[in-house]
N, C-alpha and C. Protein backbone atom coordinates (compact mmCIF):
# COMPACT_ATOMS: atom_id res chain seq x y z
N UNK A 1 -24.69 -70.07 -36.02
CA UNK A 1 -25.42 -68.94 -35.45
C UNK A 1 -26.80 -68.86 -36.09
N UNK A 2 -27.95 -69.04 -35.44
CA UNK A 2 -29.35 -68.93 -35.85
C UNK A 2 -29.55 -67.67 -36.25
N UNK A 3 -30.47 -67.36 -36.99
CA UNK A 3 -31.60 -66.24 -37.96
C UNK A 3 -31.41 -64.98 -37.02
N UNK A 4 -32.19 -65.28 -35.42
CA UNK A 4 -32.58 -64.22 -34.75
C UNK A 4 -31.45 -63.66 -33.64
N UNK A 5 -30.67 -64.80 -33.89
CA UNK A 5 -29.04 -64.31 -33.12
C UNK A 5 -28.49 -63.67 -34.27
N UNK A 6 -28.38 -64.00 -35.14
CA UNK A 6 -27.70 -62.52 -36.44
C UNK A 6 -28.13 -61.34 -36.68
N UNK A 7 -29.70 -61.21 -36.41
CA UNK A 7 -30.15 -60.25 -36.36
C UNK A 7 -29.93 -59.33 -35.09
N UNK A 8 -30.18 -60.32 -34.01
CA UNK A 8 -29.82 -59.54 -32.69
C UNK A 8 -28.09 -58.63 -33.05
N UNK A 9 -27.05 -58.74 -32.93
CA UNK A 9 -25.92 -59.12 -33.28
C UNK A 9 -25.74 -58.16 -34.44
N UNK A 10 -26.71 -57.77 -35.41
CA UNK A 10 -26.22 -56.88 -36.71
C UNK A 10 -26.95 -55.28 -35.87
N UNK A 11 -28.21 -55.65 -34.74
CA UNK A 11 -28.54 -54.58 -34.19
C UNK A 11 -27.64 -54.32 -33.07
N UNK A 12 -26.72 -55.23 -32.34
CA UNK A 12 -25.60 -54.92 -31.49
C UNK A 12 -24.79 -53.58 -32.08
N UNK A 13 -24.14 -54.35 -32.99
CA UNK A 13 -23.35 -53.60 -33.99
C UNK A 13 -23.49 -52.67 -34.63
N UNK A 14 -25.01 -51.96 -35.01
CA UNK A 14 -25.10 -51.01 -35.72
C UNK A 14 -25.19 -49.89 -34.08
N UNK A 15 -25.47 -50.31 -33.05
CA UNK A 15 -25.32 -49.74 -31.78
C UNK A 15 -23.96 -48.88 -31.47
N UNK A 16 -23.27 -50.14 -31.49
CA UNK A 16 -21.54 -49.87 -31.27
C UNK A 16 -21.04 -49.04 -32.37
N UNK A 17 -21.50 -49.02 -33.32
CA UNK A 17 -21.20 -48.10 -34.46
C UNK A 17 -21.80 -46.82 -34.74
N UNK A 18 -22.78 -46.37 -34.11
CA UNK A 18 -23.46 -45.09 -34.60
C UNK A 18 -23.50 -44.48 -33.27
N UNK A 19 -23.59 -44.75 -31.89
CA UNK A 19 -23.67 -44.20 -30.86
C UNK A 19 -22.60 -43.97 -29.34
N UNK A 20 -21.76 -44.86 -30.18
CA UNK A 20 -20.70 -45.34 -28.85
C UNK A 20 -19.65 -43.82 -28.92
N UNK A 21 -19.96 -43.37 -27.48
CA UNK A 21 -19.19 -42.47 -27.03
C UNK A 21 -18.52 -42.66 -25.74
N UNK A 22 -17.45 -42.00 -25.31
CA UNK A 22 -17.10 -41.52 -23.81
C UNK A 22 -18.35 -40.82 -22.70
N UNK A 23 -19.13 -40.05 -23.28
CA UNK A 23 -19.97 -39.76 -22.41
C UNK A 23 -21.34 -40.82 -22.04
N UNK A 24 -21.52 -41.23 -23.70
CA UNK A 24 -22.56 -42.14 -23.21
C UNK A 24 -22.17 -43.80 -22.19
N UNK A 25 -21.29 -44.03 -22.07
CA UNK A 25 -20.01 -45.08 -21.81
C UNK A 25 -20.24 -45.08 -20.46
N UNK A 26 -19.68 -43.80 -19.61
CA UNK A 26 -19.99 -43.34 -18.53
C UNK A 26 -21.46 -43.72 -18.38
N UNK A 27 -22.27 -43.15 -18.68
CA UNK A 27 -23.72 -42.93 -18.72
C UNK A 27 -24.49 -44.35 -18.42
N UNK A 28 -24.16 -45.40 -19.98
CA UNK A 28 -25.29 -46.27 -19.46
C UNK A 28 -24.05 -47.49 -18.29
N UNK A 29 -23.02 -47.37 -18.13
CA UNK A 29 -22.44 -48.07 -17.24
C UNK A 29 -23.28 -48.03 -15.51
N UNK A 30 -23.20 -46.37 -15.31
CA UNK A 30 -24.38 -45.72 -14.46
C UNK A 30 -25.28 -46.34 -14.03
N UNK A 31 -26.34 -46.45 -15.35
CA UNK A 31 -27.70 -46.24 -15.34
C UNK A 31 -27.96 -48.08 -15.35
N UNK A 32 -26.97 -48.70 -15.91
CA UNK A 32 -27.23 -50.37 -15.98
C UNK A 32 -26.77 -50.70 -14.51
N UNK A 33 -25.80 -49.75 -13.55
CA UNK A 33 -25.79 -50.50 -12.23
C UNK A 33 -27.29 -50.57 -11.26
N UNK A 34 -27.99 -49.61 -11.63
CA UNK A 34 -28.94 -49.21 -10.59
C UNK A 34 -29.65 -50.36 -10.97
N UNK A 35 -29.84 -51.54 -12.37
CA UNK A 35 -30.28 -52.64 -12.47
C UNK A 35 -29.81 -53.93 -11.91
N UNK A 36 -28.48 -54.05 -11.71
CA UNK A 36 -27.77 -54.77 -10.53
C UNK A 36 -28.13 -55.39 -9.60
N UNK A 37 -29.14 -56.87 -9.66
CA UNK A 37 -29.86 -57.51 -8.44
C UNK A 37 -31.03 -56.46 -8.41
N UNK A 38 -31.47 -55.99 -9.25
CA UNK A 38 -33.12 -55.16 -8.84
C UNK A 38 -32.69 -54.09 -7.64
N UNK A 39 -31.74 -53.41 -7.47
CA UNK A 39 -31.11 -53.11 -6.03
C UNK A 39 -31.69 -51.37 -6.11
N UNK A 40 -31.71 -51.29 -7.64
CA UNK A 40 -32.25 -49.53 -7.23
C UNK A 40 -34.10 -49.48 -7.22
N UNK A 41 -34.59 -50.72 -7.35
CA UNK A 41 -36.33 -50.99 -7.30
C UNK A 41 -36.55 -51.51 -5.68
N UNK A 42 -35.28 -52.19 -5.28
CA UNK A 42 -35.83 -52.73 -4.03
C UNK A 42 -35.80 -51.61 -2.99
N UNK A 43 -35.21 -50.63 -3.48
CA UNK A 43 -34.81 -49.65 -2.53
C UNK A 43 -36.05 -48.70 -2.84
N UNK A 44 -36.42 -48.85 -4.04
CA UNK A 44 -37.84 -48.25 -4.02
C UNK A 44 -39.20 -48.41 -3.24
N UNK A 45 -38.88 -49.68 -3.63
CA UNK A 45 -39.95 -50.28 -2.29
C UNK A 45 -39.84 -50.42 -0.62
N UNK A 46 -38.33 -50.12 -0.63
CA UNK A 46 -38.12 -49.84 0.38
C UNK A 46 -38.67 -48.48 1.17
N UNK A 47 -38.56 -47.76 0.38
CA UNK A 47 -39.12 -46.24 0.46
C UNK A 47 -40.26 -46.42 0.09
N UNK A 48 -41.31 -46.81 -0.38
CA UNK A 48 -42.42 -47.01 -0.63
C UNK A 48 -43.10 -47.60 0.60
N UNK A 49 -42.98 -48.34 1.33
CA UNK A 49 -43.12 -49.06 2.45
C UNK A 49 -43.19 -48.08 3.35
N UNK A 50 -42.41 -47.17 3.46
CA UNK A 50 -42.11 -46.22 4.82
C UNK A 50 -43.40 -45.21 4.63
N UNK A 51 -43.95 -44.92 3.24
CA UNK A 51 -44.77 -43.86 3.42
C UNK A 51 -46.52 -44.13 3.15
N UNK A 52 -47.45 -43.49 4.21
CA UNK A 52 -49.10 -44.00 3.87
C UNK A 52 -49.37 -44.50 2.27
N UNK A 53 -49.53 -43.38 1.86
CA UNK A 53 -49.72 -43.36 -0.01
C UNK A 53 -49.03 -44.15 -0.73
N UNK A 54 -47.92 -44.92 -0.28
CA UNK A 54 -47.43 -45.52 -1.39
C UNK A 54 -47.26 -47.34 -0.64
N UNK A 55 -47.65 -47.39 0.52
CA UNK A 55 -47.17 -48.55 0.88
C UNK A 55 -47.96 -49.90 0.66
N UNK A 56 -49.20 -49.10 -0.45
CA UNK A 56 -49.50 -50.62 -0.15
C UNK A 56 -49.41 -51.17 -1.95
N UNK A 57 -48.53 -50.20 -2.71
CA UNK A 57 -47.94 -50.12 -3.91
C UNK A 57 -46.16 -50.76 -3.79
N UNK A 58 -45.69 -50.54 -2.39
CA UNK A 58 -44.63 -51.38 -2.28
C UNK A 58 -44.73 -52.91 -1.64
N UNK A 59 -45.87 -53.17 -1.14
CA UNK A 59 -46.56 -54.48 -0.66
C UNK A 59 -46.55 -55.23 -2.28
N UNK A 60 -47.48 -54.61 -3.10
CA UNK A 60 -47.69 -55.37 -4.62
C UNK A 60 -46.22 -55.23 -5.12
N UNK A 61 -45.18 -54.61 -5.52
CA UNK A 61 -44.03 -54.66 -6.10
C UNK A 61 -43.61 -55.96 -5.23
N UNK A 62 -43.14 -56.10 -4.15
CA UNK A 62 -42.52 -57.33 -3.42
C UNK A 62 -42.90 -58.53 -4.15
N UNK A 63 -44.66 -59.11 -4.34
CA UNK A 63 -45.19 -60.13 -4.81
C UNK A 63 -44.34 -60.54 -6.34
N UNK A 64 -44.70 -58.78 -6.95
CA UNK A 64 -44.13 -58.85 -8.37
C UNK A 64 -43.01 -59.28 -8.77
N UNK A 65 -42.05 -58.57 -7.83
CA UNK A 65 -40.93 -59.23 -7.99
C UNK A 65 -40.00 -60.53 -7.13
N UNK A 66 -40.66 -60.75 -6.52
CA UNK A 66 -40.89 -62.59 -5.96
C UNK A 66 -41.38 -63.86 -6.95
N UNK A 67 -42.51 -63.40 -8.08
CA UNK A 67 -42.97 -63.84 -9.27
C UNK A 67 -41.68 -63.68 -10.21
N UNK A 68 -41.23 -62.56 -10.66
CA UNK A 68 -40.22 -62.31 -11.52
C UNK A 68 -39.17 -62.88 -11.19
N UNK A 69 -38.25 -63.05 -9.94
CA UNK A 69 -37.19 -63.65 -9.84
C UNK A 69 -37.30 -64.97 -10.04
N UNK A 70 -38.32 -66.31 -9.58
CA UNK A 70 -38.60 -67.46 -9.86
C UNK A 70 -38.98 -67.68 -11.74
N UNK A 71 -39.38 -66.75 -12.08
CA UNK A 71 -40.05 -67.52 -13.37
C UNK A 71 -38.62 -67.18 -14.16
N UNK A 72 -37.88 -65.73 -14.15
CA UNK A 72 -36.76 -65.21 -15.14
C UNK A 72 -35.69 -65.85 -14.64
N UNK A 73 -35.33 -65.77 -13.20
CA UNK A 73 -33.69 -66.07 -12.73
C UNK A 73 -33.60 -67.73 -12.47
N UNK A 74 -34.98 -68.31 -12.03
CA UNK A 74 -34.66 -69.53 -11.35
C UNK A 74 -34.99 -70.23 -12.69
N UNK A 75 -36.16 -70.10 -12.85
CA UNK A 75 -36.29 -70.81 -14.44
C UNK A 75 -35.99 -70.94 -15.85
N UNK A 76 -36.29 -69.80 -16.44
CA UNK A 76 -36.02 -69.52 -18.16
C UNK A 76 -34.35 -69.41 -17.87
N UNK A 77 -33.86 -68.63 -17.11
CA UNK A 77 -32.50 -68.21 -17.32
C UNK A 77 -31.64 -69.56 -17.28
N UNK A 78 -31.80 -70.71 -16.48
CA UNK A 78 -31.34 -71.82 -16.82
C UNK A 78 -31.53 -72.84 -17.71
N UNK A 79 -32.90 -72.62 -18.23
CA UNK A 79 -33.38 -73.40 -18.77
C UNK A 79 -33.37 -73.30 -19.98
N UNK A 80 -32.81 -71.97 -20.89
CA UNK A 80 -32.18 -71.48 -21.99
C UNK A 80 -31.10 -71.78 -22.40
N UNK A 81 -30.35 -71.18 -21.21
CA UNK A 81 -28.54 -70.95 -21.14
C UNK A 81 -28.39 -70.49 -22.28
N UNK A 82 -28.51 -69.24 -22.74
CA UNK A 82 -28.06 -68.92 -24.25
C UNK A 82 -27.05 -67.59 -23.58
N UNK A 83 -25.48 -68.27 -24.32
CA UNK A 83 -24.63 -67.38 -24.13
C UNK A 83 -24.68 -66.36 -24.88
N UNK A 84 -23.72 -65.26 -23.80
CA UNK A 84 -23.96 -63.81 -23.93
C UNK A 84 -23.76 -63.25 -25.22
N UNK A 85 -23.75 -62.53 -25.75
CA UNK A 85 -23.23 -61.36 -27.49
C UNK A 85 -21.75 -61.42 -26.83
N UNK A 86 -21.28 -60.71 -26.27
CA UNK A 86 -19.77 -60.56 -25.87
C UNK A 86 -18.97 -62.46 -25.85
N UNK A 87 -19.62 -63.46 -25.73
CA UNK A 87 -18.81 -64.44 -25.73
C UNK A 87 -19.01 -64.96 -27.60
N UNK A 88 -19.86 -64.28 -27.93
CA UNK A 88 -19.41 -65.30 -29.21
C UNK A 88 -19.38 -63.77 -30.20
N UNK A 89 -19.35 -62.87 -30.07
CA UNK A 89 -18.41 -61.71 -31.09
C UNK A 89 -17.30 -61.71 -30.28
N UNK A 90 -16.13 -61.61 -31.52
CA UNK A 90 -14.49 -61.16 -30.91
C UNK A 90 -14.63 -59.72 -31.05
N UNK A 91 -13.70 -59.41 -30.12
CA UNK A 91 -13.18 -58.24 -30.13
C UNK A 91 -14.07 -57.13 -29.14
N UNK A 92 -14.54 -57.82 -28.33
CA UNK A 92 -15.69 -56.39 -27.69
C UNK A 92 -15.47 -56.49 -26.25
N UNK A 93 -14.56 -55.39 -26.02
CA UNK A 93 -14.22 -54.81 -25.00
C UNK A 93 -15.59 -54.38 -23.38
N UNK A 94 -15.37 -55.46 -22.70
CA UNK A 94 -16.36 -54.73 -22.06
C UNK A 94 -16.30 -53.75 -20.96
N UNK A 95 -17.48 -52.84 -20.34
CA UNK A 95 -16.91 -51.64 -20.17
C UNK A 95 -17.75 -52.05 -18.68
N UNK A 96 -18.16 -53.45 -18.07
CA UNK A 96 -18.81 -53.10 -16.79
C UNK A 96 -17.72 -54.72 -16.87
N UNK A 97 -18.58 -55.40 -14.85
CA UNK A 97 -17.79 -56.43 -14.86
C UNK A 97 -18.52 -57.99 -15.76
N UNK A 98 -18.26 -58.81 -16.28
CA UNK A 98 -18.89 -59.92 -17.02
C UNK A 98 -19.44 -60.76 -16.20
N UNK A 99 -21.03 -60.51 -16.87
CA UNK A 99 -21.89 -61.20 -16.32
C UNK A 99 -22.05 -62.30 -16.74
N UNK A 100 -21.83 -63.13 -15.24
CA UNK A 100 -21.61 -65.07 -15.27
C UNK A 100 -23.06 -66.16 -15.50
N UNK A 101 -24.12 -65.30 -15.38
CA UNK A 101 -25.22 -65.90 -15.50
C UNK A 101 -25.93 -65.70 -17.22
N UNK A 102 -26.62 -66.57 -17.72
CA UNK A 102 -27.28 -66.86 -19.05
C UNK A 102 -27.44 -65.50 -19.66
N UNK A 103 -27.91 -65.71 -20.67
CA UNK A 103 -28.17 -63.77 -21.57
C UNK A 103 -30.00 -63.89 -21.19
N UNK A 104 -30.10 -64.97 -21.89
CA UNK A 104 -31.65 -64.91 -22.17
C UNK A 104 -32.61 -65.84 -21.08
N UNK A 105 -33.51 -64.87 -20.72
CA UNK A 105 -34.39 -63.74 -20.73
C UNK A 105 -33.35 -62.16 -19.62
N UNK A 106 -33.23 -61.05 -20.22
CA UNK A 106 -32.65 -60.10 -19.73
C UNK A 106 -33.33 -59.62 -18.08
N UNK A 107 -32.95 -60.04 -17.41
CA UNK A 107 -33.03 -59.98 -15.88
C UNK A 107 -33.54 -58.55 -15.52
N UNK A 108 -32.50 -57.74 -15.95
CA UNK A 108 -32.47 -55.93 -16.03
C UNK A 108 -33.79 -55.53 -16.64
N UNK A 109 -33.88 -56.26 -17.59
CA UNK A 109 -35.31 -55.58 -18.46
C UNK A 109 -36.88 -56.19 -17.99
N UNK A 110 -36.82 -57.22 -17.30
CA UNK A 110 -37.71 -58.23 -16.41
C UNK A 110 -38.02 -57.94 -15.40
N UNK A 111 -37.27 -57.34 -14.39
CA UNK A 111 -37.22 -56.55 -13.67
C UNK A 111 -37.64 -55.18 -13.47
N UNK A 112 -37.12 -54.59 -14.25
CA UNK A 112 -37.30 -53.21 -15.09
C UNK A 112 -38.95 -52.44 -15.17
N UNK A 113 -39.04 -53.25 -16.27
CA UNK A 113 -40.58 -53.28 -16.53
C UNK A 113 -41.69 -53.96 -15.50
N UNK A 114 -41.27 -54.97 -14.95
CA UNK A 114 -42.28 -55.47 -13.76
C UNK A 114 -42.83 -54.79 -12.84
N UNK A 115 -41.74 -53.69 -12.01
CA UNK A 115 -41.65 -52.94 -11.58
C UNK A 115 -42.72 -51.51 -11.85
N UNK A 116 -42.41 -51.15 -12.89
CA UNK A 116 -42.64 -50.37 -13.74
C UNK A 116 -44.00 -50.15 -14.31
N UNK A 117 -44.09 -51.70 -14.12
CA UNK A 117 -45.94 -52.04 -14.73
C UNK A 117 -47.13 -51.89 -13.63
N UNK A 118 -46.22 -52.17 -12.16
CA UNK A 118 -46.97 -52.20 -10.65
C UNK A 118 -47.25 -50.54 -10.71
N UNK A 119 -46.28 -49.82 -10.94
CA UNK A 119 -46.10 -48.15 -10.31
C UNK A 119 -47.21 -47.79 -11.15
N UNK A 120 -47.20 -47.98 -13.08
CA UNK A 120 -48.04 -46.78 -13.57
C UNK A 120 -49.51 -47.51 -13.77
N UNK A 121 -49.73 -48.48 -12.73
CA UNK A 121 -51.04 -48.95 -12.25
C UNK A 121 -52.08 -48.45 -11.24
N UNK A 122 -50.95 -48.36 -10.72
CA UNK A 122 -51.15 -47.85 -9.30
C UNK A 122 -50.92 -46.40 -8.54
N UNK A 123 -50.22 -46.17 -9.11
CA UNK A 123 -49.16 -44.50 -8.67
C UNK A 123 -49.90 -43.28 -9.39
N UNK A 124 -50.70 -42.77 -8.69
CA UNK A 124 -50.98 -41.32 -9.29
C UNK A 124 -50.24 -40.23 -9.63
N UNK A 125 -49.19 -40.48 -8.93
CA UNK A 125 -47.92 -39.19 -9.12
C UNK A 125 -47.36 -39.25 -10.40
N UNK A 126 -47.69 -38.34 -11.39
CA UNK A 126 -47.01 -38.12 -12.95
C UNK A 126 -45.56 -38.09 -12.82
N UNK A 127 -45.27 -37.41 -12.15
CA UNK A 127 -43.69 -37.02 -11.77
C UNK A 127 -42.94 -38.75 -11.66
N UNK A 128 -43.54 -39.28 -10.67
CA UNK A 128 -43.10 -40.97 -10.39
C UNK A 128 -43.25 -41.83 -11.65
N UNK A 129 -44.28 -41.86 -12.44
CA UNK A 129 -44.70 -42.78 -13.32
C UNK A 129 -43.47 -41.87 -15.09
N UNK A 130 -43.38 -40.91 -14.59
CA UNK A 130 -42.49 -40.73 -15.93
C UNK A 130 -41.05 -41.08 -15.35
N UNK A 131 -40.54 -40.42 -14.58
CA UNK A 131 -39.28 -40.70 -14.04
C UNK A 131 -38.80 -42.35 -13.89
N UNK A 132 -39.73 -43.16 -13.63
CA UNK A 132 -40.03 -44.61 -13.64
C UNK A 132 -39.89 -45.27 -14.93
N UNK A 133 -40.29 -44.92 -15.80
CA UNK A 133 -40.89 -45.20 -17.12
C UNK A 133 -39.40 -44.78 -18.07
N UNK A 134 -39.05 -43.53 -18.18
CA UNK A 134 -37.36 -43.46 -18.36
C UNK A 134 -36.20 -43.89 -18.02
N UNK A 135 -36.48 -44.30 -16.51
CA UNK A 135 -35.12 -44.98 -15.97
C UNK A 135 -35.41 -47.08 -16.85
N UNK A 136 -36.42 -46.81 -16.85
CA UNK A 136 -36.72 -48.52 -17.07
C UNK A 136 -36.41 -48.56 -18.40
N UNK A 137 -36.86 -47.72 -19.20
CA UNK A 137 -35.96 -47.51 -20.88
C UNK A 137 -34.82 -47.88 -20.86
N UNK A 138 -33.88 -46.78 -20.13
CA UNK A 138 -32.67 -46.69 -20.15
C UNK A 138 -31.83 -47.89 -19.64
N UNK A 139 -32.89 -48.27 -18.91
CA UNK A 139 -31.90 -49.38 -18.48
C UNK A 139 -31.98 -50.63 -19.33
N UNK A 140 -33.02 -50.84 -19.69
CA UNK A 140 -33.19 -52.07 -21.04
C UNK A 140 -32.20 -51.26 -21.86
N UNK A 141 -32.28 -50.81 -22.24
CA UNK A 141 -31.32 -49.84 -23.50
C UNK A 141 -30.06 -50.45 -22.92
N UNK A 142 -29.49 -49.91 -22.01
CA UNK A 142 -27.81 -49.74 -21.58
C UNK A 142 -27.60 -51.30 -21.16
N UNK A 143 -28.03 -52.71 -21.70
CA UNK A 143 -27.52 -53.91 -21.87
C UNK A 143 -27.91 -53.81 -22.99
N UNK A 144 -27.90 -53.68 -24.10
CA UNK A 144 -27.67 -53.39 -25.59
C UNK A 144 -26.62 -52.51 -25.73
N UNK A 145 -26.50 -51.98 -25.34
CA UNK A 145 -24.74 -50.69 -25.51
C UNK A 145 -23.79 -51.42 -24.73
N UNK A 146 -24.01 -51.66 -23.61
CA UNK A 146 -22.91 -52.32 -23.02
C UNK A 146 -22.57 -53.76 -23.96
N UNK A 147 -23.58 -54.53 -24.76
CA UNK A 147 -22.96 -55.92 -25.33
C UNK A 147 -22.92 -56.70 -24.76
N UNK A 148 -24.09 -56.82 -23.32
CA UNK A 148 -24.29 -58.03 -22.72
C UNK A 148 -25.66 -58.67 -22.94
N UNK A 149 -26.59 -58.38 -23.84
CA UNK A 149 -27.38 -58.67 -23.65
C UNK A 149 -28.00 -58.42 -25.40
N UNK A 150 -28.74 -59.54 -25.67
CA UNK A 150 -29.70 -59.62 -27.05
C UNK A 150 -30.55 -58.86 -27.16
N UNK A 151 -31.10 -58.09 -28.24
CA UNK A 151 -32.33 -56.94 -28.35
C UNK A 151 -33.32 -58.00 -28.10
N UNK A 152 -33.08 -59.37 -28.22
CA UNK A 152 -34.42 -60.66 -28.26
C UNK A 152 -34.35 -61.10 -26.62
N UNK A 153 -33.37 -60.37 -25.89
CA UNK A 153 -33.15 -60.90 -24.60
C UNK A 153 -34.00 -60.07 -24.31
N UNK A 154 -34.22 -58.59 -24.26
CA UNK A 154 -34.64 -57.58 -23.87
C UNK A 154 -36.24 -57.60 -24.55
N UNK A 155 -36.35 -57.49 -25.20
CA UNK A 155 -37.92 -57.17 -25.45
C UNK A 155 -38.76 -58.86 -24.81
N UNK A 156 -38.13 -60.08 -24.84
CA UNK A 156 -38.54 -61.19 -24.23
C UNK A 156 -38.10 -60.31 -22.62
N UNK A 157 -37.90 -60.18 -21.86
CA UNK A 157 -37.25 -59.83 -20.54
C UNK A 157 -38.74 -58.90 -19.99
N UNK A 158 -38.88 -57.55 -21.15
CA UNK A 158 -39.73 -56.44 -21.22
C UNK A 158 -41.09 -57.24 -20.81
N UNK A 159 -41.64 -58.12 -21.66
CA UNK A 159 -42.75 -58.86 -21.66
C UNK A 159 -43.05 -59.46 -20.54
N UNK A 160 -42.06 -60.34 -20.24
CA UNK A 160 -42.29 -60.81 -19.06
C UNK A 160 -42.56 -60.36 -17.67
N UNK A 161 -40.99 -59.15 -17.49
CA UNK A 161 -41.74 -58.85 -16.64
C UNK A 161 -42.84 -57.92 -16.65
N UNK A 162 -44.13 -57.38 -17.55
CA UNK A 162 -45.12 -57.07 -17.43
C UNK A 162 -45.55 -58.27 -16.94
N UNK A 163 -46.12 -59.33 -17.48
CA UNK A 163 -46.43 -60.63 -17.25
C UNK A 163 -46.65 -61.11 -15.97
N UNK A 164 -44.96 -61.03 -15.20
CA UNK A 164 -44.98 -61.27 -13.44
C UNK A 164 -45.44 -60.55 -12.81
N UNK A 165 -45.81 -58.91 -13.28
CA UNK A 165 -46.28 -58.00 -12.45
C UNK A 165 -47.60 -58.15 -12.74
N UNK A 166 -48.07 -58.44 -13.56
CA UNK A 166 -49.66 -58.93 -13.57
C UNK A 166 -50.17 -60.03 -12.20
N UNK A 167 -48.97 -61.31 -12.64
CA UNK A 167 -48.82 -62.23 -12.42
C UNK A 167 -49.51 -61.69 -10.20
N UNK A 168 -48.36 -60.79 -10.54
CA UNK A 168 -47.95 -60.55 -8.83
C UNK A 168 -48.92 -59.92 -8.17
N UNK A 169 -49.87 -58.90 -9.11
CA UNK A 169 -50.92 -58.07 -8.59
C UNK A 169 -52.03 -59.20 -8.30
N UNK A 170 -52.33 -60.19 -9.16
CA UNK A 170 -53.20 -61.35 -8.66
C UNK A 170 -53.32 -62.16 -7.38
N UNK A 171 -52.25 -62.90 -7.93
CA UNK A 171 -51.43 -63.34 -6.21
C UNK A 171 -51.50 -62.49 -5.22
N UNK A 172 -51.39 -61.29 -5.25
CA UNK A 172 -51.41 -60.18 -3.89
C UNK A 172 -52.99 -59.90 -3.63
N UNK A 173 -53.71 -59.79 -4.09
CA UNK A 173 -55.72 -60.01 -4.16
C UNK A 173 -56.09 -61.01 -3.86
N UNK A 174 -55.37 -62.36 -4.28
CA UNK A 174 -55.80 -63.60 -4.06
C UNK A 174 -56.27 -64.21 -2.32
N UNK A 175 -56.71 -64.96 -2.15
CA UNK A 175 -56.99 -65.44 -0.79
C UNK A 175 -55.82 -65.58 -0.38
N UNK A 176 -55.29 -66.74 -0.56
CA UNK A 176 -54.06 -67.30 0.02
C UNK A 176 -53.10 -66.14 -0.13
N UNK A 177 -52.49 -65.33 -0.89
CA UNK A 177 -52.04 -64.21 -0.47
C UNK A 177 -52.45 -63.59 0.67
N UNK A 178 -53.82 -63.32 1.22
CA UNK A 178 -54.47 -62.36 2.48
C UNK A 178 -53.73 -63.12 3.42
N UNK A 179 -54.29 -64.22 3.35
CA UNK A 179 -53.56 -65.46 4.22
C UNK A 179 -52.56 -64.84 4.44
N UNK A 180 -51.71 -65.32 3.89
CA UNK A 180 -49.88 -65.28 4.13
C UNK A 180 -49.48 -64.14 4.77
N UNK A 181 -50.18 -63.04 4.58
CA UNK A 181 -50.07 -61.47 5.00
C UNK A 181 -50.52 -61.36 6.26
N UNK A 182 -51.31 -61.90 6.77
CA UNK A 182 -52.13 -62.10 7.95
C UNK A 182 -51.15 -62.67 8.66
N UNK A 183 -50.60 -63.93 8.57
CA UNK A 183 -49.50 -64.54 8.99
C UNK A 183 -48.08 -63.93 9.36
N UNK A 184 -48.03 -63.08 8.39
CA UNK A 184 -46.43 -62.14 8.39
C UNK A 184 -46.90 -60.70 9.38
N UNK A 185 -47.72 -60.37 8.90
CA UNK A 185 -48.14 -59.68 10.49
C UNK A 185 -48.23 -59.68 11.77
N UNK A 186 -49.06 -61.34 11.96
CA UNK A 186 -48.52 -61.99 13.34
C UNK A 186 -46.81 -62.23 13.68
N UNK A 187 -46.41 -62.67 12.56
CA UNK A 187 -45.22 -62.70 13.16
C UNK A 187 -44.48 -61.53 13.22
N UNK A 188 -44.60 -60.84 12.83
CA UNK A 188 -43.74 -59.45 12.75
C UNK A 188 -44.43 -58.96 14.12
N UNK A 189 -45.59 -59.09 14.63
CA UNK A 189 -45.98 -58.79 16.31
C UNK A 189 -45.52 -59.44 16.60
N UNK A 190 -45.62 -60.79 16.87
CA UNK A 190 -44.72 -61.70 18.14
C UNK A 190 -42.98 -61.22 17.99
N UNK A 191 -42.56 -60.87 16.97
CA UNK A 191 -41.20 -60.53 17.16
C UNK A 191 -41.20 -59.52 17.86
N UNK A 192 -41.75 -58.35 17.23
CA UNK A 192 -41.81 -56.92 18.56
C UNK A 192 -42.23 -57.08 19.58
N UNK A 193 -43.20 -58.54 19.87
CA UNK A 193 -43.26 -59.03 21.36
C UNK A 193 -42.05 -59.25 22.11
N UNK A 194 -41.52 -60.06 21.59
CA UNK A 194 -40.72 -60.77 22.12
C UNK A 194 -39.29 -60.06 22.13
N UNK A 195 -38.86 -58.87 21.71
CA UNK A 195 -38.02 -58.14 21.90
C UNK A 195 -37.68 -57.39 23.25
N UNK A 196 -39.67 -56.82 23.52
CA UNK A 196 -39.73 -56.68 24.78
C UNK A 196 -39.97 -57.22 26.07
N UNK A 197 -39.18 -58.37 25.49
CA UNK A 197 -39.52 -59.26 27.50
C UNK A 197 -37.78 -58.59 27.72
């Protein structure tokens, strides 16, 4: 076991030992599903999309996290393979279902923050950018309580995805981005064309 896996691993543990409750148990089980495939951000943007003010803040999240899934899920995450805290400590009961894919870089927290980095760029609404900004805590947090995930998975995860959301706001300004958008427009007309013959 390397230096920064013991360390990760003694901060697991002092976790499981000073904070682990029934309520909090419940809690970040919760708050780590809404990280689940990016499924409670895509739905953000989903809703972001539908309204003037925010849609062209759910246009840049899409890029961001199109950047984030290729560089974290398709790349580093295989290209690491560093198994999970729960497969090499005994004894740790887990309290969601076991996740089959690599530990490192933390997907949840890559995600998380990518997300996160597009909104309090862009989003004037205080109310959105704090509520945003807490759930993205919590959710990096609650794969450290749950024991699926390295504090070195997570703050590498955190970084990055700032990184892709940089990454993604570029690409979305860029030419060839206008391009492509121009393109997905046409086709999204010829489909509503072609619905109505």
């Amino acid at each position: 076991m390397g230096f920064i896996t013991k360390i990760d691993i003694s901060i697991l543990n002092f976790i499981q030992n000073t904070l682990k409750s029934p309520l909090l148990d419940n809690l970040m089980t919760s708050i780590t599903a809404l990280g689940n495939m990016g499924i409670f951000w895509i739905l953000l943007i989903l809703i972001f999309l539908t309204t003037k003010e925010y849609k062209n803040i759910g246009k840049i999240m899409i890029f961001s996290l199109i950047v984030n899934t290729i560089i974290v899920n398709l790349i580093l995450k295989p290209l690491f393979d560093r198994a999970r805290p729960f497969e090499i400590v005994d004894g740790i009961k887990l309290l969601i279902l076991k996740p089959t894919d690599p530990s490192f870089p933390s997907g949840h927290a890559a995600i998380s923050f990518c997300m996160l980095t597009v909104i309090l760029l862009f989003s004037k609404s205080k109310t959105i950018n704090i509520m945003a900004t807490i759930l993205t805590f919590l959710i990096a947090f609650s794969r450290l309580y749950l024991y699926v995930h390295y504090p070195s998975d997570v703050i590498v995860g955190s970084i990055l995805g700032i990184t892709c959301a940089i990454l993604g706001i570029k690409f979305y300004y860029s030419r060839n981005a206008k391009e492509i958008r121009v393109k997905l427009r046409k086709l999204y007309k010829d489909i509503k064309d072609f619905r109505k013959l």
